[in-house]
C-alpha atoms as a PDB file:
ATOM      1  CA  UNK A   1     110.923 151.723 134.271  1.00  0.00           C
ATOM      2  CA  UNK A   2     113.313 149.140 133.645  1.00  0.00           C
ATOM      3  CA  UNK A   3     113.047 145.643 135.747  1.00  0.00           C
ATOM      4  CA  UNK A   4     115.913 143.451 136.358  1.00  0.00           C
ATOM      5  CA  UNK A   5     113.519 140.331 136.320  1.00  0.00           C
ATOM      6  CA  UNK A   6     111.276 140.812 133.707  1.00  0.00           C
ATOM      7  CA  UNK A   7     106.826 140.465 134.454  1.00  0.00           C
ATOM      8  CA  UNK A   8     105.328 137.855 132.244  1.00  0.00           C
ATOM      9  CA  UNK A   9     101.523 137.528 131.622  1.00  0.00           C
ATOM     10  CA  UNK A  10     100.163 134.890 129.360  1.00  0.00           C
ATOM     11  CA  UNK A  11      97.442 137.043 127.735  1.00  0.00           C
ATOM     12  CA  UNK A  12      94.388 136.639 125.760  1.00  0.00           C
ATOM     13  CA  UNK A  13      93.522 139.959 123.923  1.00  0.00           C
ATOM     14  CA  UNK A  14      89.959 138.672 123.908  1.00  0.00           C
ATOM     15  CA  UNK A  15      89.509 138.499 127.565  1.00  0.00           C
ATOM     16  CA  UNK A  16      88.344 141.079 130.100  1.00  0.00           C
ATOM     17  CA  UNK A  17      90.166 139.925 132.804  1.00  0.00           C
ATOM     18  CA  UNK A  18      93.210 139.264 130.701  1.00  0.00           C
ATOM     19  CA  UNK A  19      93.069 143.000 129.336  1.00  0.00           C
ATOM     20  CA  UNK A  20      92.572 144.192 133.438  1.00  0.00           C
ATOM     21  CA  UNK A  21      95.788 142.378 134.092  1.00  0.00           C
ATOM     22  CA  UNK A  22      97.733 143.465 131.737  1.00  0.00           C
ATOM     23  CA  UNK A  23      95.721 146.934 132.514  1.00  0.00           C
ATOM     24  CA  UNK A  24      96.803 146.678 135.981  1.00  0.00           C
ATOM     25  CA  UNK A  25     100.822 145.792 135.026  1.00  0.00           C
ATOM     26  CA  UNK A  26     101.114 148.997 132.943  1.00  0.00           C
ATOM     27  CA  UNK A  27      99.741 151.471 134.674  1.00  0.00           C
ATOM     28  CA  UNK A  28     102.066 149.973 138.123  1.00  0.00           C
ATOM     29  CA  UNK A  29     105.044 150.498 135.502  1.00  0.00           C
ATOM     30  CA  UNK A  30     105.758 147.460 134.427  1.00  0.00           C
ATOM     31  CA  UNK A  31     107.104 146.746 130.639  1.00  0.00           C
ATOM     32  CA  UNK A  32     105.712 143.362 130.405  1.00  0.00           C
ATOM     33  CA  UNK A  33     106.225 140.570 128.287  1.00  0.00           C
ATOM     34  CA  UNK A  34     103.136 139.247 127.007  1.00  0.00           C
ATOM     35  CA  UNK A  35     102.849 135.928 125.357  1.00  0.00           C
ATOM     36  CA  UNK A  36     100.117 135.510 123.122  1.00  0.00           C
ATOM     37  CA  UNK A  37      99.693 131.874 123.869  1.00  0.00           C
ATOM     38  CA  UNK A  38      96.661 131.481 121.500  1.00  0.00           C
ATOM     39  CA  UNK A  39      99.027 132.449 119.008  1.00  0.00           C
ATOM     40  CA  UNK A  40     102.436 130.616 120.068  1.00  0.00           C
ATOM     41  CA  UNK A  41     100.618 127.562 122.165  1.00  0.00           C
ATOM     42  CA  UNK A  42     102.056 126.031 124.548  1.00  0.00           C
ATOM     43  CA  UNK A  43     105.034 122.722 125.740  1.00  0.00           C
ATOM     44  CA  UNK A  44     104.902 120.564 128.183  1.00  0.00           C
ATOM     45  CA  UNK A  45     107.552 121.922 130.044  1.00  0.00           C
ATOM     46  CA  UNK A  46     106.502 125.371 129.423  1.00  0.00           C
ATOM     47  CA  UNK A  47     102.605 124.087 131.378  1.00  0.00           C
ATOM     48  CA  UNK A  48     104.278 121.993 133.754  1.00  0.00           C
ATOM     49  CA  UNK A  49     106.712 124.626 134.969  1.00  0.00           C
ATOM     50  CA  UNK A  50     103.670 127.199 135.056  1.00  0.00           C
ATOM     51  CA  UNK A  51     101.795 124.684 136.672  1.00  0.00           C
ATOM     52  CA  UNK A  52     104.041 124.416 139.630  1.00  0.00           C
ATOM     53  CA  UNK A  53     105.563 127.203 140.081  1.00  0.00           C
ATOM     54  CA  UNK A  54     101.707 128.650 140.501  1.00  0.00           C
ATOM     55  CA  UNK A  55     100.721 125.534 142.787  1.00  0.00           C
ATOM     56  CA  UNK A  56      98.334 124.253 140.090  1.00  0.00           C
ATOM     57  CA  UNK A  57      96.884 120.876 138.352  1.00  0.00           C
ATOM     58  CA  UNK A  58      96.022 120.681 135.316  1.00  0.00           C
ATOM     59  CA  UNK A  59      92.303 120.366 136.019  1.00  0.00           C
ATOM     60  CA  UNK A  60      92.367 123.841 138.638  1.00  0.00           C
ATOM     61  CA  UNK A  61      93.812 125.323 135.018  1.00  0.00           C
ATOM     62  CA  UNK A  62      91.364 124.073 132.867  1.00  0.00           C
ATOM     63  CA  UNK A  63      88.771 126.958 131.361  1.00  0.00           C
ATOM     64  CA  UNK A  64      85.784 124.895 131.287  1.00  0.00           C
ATOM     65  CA  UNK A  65      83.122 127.887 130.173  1.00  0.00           C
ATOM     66  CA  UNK A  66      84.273 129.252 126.582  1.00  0.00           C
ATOM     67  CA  UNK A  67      86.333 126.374 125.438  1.00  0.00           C
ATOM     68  CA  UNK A  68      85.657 122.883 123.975  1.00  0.00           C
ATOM     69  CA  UNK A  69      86.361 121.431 127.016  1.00  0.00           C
ATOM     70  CA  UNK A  70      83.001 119.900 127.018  1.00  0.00           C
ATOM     71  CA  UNK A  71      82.967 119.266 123.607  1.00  0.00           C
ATOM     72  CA  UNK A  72      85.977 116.932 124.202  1.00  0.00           C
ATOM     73  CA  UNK A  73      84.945 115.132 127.035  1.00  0.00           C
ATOM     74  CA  UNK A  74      87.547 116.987 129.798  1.00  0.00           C
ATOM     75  CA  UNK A  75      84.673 117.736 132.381  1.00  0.00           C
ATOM     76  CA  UNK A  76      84.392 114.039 133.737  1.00  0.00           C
ATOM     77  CA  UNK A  77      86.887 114.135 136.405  1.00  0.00           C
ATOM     78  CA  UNK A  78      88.112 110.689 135.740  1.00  0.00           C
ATOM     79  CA  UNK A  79      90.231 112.448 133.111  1.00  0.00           C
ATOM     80  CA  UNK A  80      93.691 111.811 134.107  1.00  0.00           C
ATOM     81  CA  UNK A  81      96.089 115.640 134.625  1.00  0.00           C
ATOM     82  CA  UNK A  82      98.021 113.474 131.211  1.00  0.00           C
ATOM     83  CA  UNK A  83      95.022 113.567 129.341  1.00  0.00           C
ATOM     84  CA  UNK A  84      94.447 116.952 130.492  1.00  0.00           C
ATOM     85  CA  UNK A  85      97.992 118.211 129.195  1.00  0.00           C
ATOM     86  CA  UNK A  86      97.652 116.241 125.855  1.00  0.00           C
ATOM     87  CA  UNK A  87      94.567 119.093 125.279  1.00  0.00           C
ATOM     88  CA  UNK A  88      95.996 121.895 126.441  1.00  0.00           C
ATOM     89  CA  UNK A  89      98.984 121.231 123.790  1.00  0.00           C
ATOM     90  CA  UNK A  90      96.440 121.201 120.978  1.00  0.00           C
ATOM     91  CA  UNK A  91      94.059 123.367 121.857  1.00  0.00           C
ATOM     92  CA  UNK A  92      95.723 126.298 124.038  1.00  0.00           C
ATOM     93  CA  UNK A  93      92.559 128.482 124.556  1.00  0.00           C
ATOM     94  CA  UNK A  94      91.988 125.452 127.343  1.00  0.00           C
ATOM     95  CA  UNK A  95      94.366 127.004 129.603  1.00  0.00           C
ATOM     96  CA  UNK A  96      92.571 129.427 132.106  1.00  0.00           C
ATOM     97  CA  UNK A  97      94.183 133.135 132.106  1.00  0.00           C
ATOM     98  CA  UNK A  98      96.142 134.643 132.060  1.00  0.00           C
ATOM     99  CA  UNK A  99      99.060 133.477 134.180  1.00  0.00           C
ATOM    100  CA  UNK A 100     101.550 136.377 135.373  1.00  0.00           C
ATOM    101  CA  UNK A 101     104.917 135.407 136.290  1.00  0.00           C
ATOM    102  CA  UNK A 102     107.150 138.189 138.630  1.00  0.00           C
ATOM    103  CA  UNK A 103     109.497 138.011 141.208  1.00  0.00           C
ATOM    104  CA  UNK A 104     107.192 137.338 143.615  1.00  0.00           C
ATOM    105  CA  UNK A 105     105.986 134.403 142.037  1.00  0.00           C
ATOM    106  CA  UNK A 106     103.612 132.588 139.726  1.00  0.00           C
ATOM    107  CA  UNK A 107      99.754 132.972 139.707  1.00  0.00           C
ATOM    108  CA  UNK A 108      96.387 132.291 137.456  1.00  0.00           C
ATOM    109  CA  UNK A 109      94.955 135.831 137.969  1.00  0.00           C
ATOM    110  CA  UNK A 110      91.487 135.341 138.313  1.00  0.00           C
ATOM    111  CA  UNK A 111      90.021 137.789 139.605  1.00  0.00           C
ATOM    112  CA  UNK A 112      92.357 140.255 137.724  1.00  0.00           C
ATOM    113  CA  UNK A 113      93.117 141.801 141.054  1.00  0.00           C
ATOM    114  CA  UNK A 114      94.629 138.789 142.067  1.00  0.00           C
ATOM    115  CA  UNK A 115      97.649 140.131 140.541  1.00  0.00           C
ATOM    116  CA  UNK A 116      98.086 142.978 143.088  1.00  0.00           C
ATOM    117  CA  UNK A 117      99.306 140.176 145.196  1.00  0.00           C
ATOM    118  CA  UNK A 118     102.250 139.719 142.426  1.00  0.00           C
ATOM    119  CA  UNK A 119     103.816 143.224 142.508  1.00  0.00           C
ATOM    120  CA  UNK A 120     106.299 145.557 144.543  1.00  0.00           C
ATOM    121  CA  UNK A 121     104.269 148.618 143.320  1.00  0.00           C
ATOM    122  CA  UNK A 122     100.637 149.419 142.705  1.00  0.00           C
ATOM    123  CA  UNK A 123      99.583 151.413 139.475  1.00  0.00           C
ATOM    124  CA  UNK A 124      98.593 155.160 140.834  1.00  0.00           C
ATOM    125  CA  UNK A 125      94.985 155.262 142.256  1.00  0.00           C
ATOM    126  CA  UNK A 126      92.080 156.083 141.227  1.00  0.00           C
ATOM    127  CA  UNK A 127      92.506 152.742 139.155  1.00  0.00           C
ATOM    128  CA  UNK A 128      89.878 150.810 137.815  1.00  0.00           C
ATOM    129  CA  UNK A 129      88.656 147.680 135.975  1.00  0.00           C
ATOM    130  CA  UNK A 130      87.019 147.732 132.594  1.00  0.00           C
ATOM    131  CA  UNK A 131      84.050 147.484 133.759  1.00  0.00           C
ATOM    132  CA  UNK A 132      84.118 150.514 136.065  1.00  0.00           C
ATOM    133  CA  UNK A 133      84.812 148.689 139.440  1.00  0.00           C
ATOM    134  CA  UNK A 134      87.924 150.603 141.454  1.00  0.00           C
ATOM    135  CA  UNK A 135      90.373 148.369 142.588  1.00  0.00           C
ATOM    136  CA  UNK A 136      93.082 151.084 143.631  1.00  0.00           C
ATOM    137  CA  UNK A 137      91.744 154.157 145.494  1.00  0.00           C
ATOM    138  CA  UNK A 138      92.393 157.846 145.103  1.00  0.00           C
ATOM    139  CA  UNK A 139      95.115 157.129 148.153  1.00  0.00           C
ATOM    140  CA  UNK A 140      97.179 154.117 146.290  1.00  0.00           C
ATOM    141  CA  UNK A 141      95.034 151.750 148.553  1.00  0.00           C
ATOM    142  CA  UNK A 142      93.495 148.773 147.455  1.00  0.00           C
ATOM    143  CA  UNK A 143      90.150 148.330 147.844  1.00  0.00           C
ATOM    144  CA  UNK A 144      87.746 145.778 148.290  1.00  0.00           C
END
């Protein structure tokens, strides 16, 4: 199914929730385009476009569990969002994900449901998560 405005998700092959996401996207009918950003990294612009357009800082978009956040000293929150950037630029896995981008707008989507919210059609129910959980009911509804 072809989309005029093409469905984004900054993805992480070696996430669960990332996989659900992108899961989720296919199975609605979406073709999207997924950026492997652990691969490509990141810009500036390219975070601080993200950023706002999802109504994040760069410390709500930090991954503090699984990445050397610690190990670098980003957990004190004295650390300025600058700091914060200069990080995520060299060490990309420090972004949380993955972000989705669609017409209806720009959000970190954690939980993976969250990107439900993002599109103009749900995947055909029964549809569940990885682990087994249904998000989508035998109906099309969602649950939970």
């Amino acid at each position: 199914m072809a989309d005029s405005f093409p469905v984004v998700i900054h993805h992480n092959p070696s996430c669960g929730t990332s996989r659900n996401v992108l899961a989720i996207l296919e199975a609605a009918g979406y073709a999207p385009v997924v950026i492997p950003y652990l691969e490509t990294g990141w810009t500036r612009p390219q975070l601080l476009g993200l950023f706002a357009a999802a109504g994040l800082t760069p410390r709500k978009a930090l991954r503090e569990t699984k990445s050397p956040a610690a190990e670098l000293g980003l957990l004190d929150p004295g650390v300025t969002d600058e700091a914060l950037i200069a990080a995520m630029l060299v060490h990309p896995v420090l972004v949380n994900r993955p972000i989705v981008c669609t017409p209806r707008g720009v959000k970190l989507c954690r939980p993976s449901q969250t990107v439900l919210d993002l599109l103009d059609r749900l995947p055909p129910g029964p549809f569940r998560k990885e682990d087994g959980e249904l998000l989508i009911d035998a109906e099309g509804r969602r649950t939970g």
